[in-house]
Structure formats: structure tokens, C-alpha cells
Protein backbone atom coordinates (compact mmCIF):
# COMPACT_ATOMS: atom_id res chain seq x y z
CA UNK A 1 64.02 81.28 70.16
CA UNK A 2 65.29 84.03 72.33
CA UNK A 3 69.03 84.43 73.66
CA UNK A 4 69.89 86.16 75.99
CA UNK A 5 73.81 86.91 76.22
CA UNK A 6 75.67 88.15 79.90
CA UNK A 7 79.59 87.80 79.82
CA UNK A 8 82.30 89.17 81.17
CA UNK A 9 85.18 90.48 79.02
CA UNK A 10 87.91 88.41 78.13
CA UNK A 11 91.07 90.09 79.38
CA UNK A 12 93.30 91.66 76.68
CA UNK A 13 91.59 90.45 73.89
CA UNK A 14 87.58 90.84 74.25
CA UNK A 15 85.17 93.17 75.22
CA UNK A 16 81.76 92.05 77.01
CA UNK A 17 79.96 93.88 74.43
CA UNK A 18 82.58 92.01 71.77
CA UNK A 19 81.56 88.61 73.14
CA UNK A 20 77.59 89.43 72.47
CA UNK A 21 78.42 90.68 69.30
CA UNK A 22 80.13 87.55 68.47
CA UNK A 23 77.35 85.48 69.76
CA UNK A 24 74.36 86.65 67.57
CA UNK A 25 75.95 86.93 64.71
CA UNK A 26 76.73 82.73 65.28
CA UNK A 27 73.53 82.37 66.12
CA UNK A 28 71.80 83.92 62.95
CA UNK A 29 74.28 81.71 60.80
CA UNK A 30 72.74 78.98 62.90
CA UNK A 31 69.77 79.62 63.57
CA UNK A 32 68.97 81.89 60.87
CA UNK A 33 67.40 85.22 60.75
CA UNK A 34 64.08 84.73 62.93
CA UNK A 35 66.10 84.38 66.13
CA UNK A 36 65.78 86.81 68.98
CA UNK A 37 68.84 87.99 70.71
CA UNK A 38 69.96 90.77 73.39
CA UNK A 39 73.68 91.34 74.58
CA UNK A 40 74.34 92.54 77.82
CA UNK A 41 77.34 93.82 78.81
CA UNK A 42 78.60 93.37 82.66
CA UNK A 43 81.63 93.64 84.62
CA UNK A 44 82.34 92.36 88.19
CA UNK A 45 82.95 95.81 89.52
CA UNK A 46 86.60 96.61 88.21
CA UNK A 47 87.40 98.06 84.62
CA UNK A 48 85.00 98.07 82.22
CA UNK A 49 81.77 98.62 84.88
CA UNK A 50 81.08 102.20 83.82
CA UNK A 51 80.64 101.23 80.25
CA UNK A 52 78.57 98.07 81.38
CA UNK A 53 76.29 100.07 83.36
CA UNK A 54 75.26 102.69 80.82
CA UNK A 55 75.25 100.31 77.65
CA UNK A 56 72.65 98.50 79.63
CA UNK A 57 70.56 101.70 81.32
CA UNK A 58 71.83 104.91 79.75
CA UNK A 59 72.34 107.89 81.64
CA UNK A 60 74.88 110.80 80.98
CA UNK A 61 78.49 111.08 81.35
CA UNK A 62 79.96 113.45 83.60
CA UNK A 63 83.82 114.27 82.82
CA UNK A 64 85.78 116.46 84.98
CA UNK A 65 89.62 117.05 85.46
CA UNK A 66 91.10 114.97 88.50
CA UNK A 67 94.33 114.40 90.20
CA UNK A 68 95.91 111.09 88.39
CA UNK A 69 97.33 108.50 89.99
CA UNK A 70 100.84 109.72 89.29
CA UNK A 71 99.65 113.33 90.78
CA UNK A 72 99.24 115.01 87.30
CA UNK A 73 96.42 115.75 85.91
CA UNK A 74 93.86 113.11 83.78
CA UNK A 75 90.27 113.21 82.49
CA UNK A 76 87.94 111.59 84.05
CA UNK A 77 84.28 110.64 83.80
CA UNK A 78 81.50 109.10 85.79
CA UNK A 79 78.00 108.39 85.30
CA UNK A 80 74.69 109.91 86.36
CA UNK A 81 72.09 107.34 86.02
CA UNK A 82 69.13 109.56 86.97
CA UNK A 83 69.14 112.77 89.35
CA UNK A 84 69.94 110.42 92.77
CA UNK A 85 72.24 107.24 91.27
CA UNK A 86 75.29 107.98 90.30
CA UNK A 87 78.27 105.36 89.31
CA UNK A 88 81.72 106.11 89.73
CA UNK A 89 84.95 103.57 88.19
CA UNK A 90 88.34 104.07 90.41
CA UNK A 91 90.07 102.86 87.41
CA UNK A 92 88.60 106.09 85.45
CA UNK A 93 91.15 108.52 88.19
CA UNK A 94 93.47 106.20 89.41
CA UNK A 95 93.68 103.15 87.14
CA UNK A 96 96.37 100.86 86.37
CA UNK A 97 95.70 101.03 82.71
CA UNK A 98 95.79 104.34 82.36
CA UNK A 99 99.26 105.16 84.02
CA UNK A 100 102.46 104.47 81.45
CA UNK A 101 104.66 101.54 83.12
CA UNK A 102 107.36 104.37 83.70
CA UNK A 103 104.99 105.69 86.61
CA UNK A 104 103.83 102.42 88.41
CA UNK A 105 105.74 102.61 92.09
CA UNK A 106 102.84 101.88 94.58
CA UNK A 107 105.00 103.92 96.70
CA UNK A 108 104.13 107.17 95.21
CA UNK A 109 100.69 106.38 93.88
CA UNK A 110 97.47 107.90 95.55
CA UNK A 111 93.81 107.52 95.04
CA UNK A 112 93.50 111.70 95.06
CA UNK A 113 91.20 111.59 91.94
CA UNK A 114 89.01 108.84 92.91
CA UNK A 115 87.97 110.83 96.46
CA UNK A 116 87.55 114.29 93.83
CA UNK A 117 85.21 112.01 91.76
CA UNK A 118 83.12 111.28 94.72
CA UNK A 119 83.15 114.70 96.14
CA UNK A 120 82.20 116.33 92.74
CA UNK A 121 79.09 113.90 92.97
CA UNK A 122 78.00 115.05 96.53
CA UNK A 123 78.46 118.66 95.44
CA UNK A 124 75.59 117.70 92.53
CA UNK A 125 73.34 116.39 94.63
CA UNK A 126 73.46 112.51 94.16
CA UNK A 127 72.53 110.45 97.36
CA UNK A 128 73.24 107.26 95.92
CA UNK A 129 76.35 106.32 94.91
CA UNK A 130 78.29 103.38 93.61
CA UNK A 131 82.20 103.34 93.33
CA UNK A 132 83.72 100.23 91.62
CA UNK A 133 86.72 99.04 92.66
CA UNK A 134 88.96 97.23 90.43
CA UNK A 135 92.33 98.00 88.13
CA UNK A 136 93.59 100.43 90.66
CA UNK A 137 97.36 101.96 90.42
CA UNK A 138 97.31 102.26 93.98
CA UNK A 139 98.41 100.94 97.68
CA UNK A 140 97.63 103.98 99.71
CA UNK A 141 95.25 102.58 101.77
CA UNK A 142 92.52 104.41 100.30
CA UNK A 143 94.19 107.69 102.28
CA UNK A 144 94.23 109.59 98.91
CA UNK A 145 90.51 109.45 98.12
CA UNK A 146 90.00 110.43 101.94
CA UNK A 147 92.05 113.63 101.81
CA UNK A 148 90.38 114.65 98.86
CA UNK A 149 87.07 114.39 101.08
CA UNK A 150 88.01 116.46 103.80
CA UNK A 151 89.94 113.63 106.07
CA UNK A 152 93.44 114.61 107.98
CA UNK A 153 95.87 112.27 107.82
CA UNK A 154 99.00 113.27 110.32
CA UNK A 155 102.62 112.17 111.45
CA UNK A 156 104.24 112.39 114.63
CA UNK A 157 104.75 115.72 114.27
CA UNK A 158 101.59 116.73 113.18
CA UNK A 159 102.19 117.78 110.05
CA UNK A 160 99.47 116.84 107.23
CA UNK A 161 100.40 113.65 105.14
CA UNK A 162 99.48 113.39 100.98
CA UNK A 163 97.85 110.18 101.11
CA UNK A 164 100.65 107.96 99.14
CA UNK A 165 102.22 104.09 99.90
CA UNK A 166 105.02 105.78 101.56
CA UNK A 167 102.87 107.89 103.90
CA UNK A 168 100.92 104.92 105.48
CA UNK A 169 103.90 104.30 108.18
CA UNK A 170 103.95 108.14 109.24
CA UNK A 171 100.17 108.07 110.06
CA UNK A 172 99.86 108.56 113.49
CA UNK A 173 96.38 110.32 113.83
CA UNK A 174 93.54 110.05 111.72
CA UNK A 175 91.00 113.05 112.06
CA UNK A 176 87.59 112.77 110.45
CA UNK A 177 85.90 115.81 111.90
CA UNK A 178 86.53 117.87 108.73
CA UNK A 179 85.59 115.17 106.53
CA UNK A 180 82.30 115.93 103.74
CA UNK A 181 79.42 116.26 105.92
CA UNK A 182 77.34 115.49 103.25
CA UNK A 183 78.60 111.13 103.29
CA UNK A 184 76.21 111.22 106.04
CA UNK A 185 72.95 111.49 104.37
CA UNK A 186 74.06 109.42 101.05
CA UNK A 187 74.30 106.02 100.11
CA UNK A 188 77.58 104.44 99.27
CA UNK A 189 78.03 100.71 98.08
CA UNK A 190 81.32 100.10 97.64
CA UNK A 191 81.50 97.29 94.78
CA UNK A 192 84.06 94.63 94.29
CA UNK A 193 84.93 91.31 93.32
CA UNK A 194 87.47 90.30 96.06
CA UNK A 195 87.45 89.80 99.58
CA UNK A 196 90.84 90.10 100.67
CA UNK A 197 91.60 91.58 103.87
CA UNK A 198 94.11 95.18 104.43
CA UNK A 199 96.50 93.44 105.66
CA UNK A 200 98.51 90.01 105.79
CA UNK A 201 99.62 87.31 103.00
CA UNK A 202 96.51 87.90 101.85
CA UNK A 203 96.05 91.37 101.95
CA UNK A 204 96.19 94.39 99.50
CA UNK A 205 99.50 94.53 99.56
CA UNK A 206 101.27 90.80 99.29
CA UNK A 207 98.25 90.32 96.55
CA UNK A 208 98.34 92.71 94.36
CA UNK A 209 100.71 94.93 95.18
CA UNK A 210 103.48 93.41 92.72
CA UNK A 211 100.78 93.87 89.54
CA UNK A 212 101.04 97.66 90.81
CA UNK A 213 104.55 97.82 90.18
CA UNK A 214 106.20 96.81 93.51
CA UNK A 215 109.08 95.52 94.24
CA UNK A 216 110.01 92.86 96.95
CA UNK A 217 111.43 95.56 98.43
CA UNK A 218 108.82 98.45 98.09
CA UNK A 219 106.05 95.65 99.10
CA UNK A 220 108.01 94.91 102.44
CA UNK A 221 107.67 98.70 103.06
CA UNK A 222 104.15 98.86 102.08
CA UNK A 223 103.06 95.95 103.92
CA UNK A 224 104.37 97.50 107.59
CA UNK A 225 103.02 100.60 106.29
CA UNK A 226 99.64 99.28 106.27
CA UNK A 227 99.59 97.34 109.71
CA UNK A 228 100.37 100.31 111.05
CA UNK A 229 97.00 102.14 108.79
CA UNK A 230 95.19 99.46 110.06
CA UNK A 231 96.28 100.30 113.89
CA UNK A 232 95.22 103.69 113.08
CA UNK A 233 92.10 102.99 111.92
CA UNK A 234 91.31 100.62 114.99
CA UNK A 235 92.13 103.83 117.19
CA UNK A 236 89.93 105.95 115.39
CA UNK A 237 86.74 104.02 115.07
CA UNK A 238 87.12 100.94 116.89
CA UNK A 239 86.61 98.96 113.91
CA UNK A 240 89.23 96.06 112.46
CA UNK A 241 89.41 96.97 109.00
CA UNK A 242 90.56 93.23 108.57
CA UNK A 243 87.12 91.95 109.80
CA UNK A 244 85.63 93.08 106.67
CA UNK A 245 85.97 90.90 103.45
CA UNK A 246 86.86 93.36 100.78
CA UNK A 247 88.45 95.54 102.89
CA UNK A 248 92.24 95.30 100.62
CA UNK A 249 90.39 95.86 97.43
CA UNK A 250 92.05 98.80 95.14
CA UNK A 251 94.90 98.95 97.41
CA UNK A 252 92.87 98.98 100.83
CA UNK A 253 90.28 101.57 99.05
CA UNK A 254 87.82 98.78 100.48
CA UNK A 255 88.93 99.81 104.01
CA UNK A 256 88.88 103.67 103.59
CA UNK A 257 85.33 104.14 102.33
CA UNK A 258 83.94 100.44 104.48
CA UNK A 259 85.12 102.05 107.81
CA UNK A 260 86.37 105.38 107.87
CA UNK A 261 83.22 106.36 105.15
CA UNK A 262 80.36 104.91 105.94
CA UNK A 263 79.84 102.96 103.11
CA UNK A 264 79.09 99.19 102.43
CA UNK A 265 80.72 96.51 100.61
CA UNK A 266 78.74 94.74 98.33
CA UNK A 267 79.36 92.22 95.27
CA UNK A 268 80.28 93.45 92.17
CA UNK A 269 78.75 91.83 89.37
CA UNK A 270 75.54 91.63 91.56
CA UNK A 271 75.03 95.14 92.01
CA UNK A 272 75.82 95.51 88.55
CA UNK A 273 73.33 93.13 87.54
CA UNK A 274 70.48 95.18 89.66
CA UNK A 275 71.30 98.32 88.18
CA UNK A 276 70.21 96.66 84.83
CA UNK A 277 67.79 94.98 85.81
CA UNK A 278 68.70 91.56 85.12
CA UNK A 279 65.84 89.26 86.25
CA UNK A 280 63.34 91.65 83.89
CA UNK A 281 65.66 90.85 81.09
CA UNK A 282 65.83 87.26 82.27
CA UNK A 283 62.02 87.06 81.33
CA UNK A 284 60.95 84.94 78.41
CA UNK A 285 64.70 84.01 77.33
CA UNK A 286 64.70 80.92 76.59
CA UNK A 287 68.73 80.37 77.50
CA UNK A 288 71.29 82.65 78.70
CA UNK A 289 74.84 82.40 77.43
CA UNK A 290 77.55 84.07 79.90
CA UNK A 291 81.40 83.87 80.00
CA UNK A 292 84.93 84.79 80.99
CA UNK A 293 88.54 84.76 79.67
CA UNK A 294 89.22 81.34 82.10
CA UNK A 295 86.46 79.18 84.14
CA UNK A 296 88.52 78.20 87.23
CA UNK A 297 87.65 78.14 91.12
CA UNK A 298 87.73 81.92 91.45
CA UNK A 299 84.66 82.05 88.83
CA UNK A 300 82.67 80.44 91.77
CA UNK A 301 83.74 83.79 94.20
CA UNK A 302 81.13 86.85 92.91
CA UNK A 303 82.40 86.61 89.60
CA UNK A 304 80.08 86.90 86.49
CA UNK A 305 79.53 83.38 85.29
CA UNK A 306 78.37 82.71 89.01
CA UNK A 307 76.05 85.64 89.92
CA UNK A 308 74.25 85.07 86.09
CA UNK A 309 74.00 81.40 86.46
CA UNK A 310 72.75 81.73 90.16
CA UNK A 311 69.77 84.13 88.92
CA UNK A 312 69.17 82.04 85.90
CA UNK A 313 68.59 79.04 87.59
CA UNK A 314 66.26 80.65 89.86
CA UNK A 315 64.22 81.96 87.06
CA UNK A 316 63.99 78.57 85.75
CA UNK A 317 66.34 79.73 82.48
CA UNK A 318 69.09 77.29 81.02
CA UNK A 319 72.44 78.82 80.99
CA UNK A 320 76.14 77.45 79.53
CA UNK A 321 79.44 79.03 79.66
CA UNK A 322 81.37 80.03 76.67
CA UNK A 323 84.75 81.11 77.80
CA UNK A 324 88.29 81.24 76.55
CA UNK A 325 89.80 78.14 78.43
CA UNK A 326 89.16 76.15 81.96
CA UNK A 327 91.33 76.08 84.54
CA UNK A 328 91.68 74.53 88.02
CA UNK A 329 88.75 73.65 89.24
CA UNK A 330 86.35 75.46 86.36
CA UNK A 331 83.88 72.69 86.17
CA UNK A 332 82.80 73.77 89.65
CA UNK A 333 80.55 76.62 88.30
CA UNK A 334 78.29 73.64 87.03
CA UNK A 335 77.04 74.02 90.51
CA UNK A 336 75.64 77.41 90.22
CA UNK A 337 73.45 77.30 87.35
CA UNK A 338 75.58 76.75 84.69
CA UNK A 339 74.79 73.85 82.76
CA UNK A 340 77.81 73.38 80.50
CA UNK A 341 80.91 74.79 79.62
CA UNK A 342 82.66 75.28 75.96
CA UNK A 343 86.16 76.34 75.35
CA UNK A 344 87.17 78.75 72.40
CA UNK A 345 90.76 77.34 72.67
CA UNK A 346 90.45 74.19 70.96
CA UNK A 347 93.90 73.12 70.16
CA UNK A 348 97.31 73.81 71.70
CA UNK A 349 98.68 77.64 71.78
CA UNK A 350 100.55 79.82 73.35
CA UNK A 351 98.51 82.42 75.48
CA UNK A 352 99.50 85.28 73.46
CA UNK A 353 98.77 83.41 70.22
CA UNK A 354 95.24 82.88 71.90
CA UNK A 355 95.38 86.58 72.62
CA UNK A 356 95.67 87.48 68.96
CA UNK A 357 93.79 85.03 67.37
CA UNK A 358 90.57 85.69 70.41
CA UNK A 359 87.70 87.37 67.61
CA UNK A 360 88.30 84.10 65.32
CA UNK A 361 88.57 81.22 67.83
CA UNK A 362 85.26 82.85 69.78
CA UNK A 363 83.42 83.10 66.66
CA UNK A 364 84.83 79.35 66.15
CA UNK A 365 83.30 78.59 69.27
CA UNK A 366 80.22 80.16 69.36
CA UNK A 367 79.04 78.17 65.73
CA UNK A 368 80.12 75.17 67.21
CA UNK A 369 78.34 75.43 70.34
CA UNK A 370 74.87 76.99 68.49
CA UNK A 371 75.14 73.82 66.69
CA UNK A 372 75.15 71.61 69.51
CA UNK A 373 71.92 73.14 70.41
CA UNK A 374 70.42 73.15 67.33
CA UNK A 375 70.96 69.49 67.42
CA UNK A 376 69.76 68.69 71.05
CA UNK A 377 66.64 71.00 69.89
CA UNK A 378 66.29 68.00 66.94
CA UNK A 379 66.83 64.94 69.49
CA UNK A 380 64.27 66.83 72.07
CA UNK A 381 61.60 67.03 69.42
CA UNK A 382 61.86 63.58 68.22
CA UNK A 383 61.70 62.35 72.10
């Protein structure tokens, strides 16, 4: 009997390498010793992909000092996969998580570190490169991480903006001609697990701009700020940044490197998956157990449980869901490979008692669910 185990992390209380930790260990008690297992652990494309990436194929860290969100100084690292891939995380420079609550104004935020990141991997030579969005601090329209690659942003009178929230309604001219010469001979996907538009209810802003920090106020502000980026961009390439799904990801990051960069959206957790090489892993399992804090509709848009499940059931491998509840709509991911869903939260709580009490009621889970098995195994044989 061979597992195979793919989830996601469970937000605030789990870690995808947690959850597959979790797993075998229920399914020796189960099972017993003899059983075959491998964890792998993914991410969408936000926080957590870096780690993902290298658990499952190695490669070496590289950590430099970058501009923070906030403007001061953080370490950062990225990954060189071999001497052409390289993987960078936006949330390593310019993540959420890492700036104190004290410092979150999307206003004042800028995506500085992220572009440094990026340039500090064209100066070593990579020509393929992956940035995963996600978990960004930021609603600077992706101007930050543009400045820091050689692009001019400018007012009315000319002078040179910083690339923050507040700058987005002084841009008035947008000049690329100094921008890295060397983005023309690499490869950029730009990964992510949304496909909001810049602008609009929708958008970067009305989204996930209050998460960021933003007031009613400040997201009023930001919002006419980036209609008039997204003019701006229209007048410089021609292009509707709003055309492209993804394009209001990390704060309209999306946008900067889809249109003004010359790189190319792609899905998340799938390009995650290729850079692992899922469907050799795939071969001989005999089931595949994936996951997610909550199964609800959104798990059926490029999330994790959808992109496994998808490739499972097209290499004829069985998958179920073990995830910490199901929401609106959950049972829709049956439709895209996944067999069956289990819940770890098997009585009423309150989320942050679920929070706390995650490791145990997972653990809870997975026995229970390894026993189900074990016992449609014992019906199958005597069929």
C-alpha cells in the first residue's frame, strides 16, 4: 500500500509538511509498519511556496538584504533550483506576515524588495524565473518592484515617483526605456491563485485591500489611484491590464510584471506541482490524500485540492480530501477528482478553539478516515 500525501496548509494552525506528517504517522497506527508513504508539500503560489518548492526538489537558498515593505530594511531569500530556474516568494520582501500591524497602511507600502529580488536574479544569470504572488503588504500597483527594475514612474511635473499606494494618482507617464534589458531574454511566470482584475469591486483594491490594513477611507483613495495606473498603463502599451485574470493579485503586482514586464500569468499550485514533478510521483500510488483549512467553492478555482485531484484522476489514482471543515459549496470538488471529503472538526467549536486544538483533531481525523479504508479494503476483498 502506497500513499501518497499533497495538501495545502491549513491557515494559522498547520503546515503542508505538518499535515503529511500527521498523515503517516495515522497510517502506520493503521496500517501498520509495512506501509509506504511520501508527503509532499505544496502551496497555491502565495506564502509558504518557497518552502514547498525546495522540500520537494532541493536547490540552494539565496538571501540578500532588500527594501521591506515598510521601506526599511529585511532579509530576504529566494531559491535557485539549478543554474537557469530560479523561484522567488513576494511575501519573502514585501509580505503581510512579516510587517508588525503598526506598519500596515497600503498607502505607504511598496513592492521595492520584491523588484530587487528579481533584479539580483537577472544579475546571476537565471533565465527562468518564477515569482509567487500571494500574502503581499502591498497596493502599489506593482510600481515598487518596477522602479527597482529600472522603470520611471512620473507626475505632472515630471518629477520621479517612489512606487507607493499614494503615488498611483500622481502617475502621469510611465517610461520603460530604462527598464532591465535583460527581462527580454528570460522567462517570467508570474504565479497565483486569483484572478481578480486591477481595478473595480473586484479588483486589488476593494478585495484585499482592507486585509492590507486599509481603511474605507484609504481604499477610496487607492481605488481612484489605480484607475488612473490602469489609464497609464493603457497609454503606454496599449494593453487593458483589466483584460487579464490575475492582473490585481499582490496589490496589482499581477498587472506590473503581466503587462508592463513581459511575463505570464499562470496557476499557482499547477506550476508548483510541475516544478516537482507531480505526475512522476503520482506513479504507482495507490491513493493520494490532499487538503485545505476549508473545502468551499473557491477550492474548485486553481486551488490545491483541485489541481491534485484533476491530475490524479487522470492518472487513474483515487484521491479524498482531508480538510479542516466544508463550507459553501465544498462538495463541488467531488467533481474534479476528489472522491470524498472528511472533516477534522467533528463537533461544534469556536474557530479559534479549532485553531488551537488543529495537531489533535487532524490526527483525530486522519485515524478515522485510514480506518474507513482499511475497512472498504475488507468489504472489496470479500466482493
Amino acid at each position: 500500500m502506497r500513499f501518497l500525501f499533497v495538501s495545502d496548509s491549513f491557515r494559522g494552525s498547520l503546515s503542508s509538511a505538518e499535515t503529511a506528517e500527521y498523515l503517516a504517522r495515522a497510517a502506520r497506527e493503521v496500517f501498520g509498519e509495512d506501509v509506504i508513504s511520501e508527503g509532499i508539500p505544496v502551496a497555491d503560489g502565495g506564502e509558504g511556496t518557497l518552502d514547498a518548492v525546495w522540500h520537494a526538489a532541493g536547490g540552494n537558498f539565496i538571501e540578500m538584504t532588500v527594501t521591506g515593505a515598510a521601506g526599511y530594511p529585511v532579509t530576504a531569500r529566494y531559491l535557485g533550483l539549478d543554474r537557469k530556474r530560479a523561484v522567488i516568494e513576494m511575501a519573502e520582501a514585501s509580505g503581510l506576515a512579516r510587517l508588525p500591524r503598526e506598519f500596515r497602511n497600503p498607502l505607504y507600502t511598496s513592492s521595492t524588495g520584491t523588484g530587487e529580488l528579481i533584479k539580483d536574479a537577472l544579475k546571476r544569470g537565471f533565465s527562468d524565473i518564477t515569482v509567487a504572488l500571494g500574502g503581499s503588504a502591498t497596493n502599489d500597483g506593482g510600481m515598487g518592484a518596477l522602479t527597482a527594475l529600472g522603470v520611471v514612474f512620473r507626475d505632472m511635473q515630471g518629477r520621479k515617483l517612489a512606487g507607493r499606494g499614494t503615488d498611483l494618482a500622481q502617475v502621469r507617464d510611465i517610461d520603460v526605456s530604462g527598464q532591465d534589458p535583460r527581462l527580454r531574454d528570460v522567462r517570467i511566470r508570474v504565479m497565483t491563485d486569483v484572478r481578480n482584475p486591477l481595478t473595480g469591486p473586484g479588483g486589488a483594491t476593494m478585495v484585499f485591500g482592507a486585509q492590507k490594513g486599509g481603511t474605507p477611507e484609504m481604499l477610496e483613495e487607492l481605488e481612484n489611484g489605480m484607475c488612473n495606473y490602469r489609464e497609464r498603463i493603457i497609454a503606454a502599451t496599449g494593453r487593458d491590464p483589466d483584460d487579464l485574470p490575475g492582473a490585481g493579485a499582490a496589490g496589482g503586482l499581477g498587472a506590473a510584471l503581466g503587462v508592463l514586464a513581459g511575463g505570464r500569468l499562470v496557476s499557482g499550485i499547477d506550476t508548483v506541482l510541475d516544478l516537482i514533478d507531480f505526475e512522476e510521483r503520482l506513479a504507482g500510488a495507490d491513493l493520494v490524500i490532499t487538503g485545505e483549512g476549508c473545502t468551499d467553492r473557491q477550492s474548485c478555482c486553481g486551488k490545491v485540492m483541485q489541481a491534485v485531484g484533476e491530475r490524479a484522476r487522470k492518472s487513474g489514482v483515487p484521491a479524498v480530501g482531508l480538510s479542516g471543515s466544508l463550507g459553501a459549496g465544498g462538495l463541488e470538488i467531488m467533481d474534479h477528482g476528489i472522491a470524498s471529503v472528511m472533516t477534522a472538526v467533528a463537533a461544534p467549536m469556536t474557530l479559534e478553539t479549532a485553531l488551537a486544538r488543529a495537531p489533535e483533531l487532524y490526527y483525530s481525523a486522519a485515524l478515522r478516515m485510514f480506518r474507513f479504508l482499511r475497512t472498504g479494503m475488507a468489504m472489496g476483498r470479500k466482493i
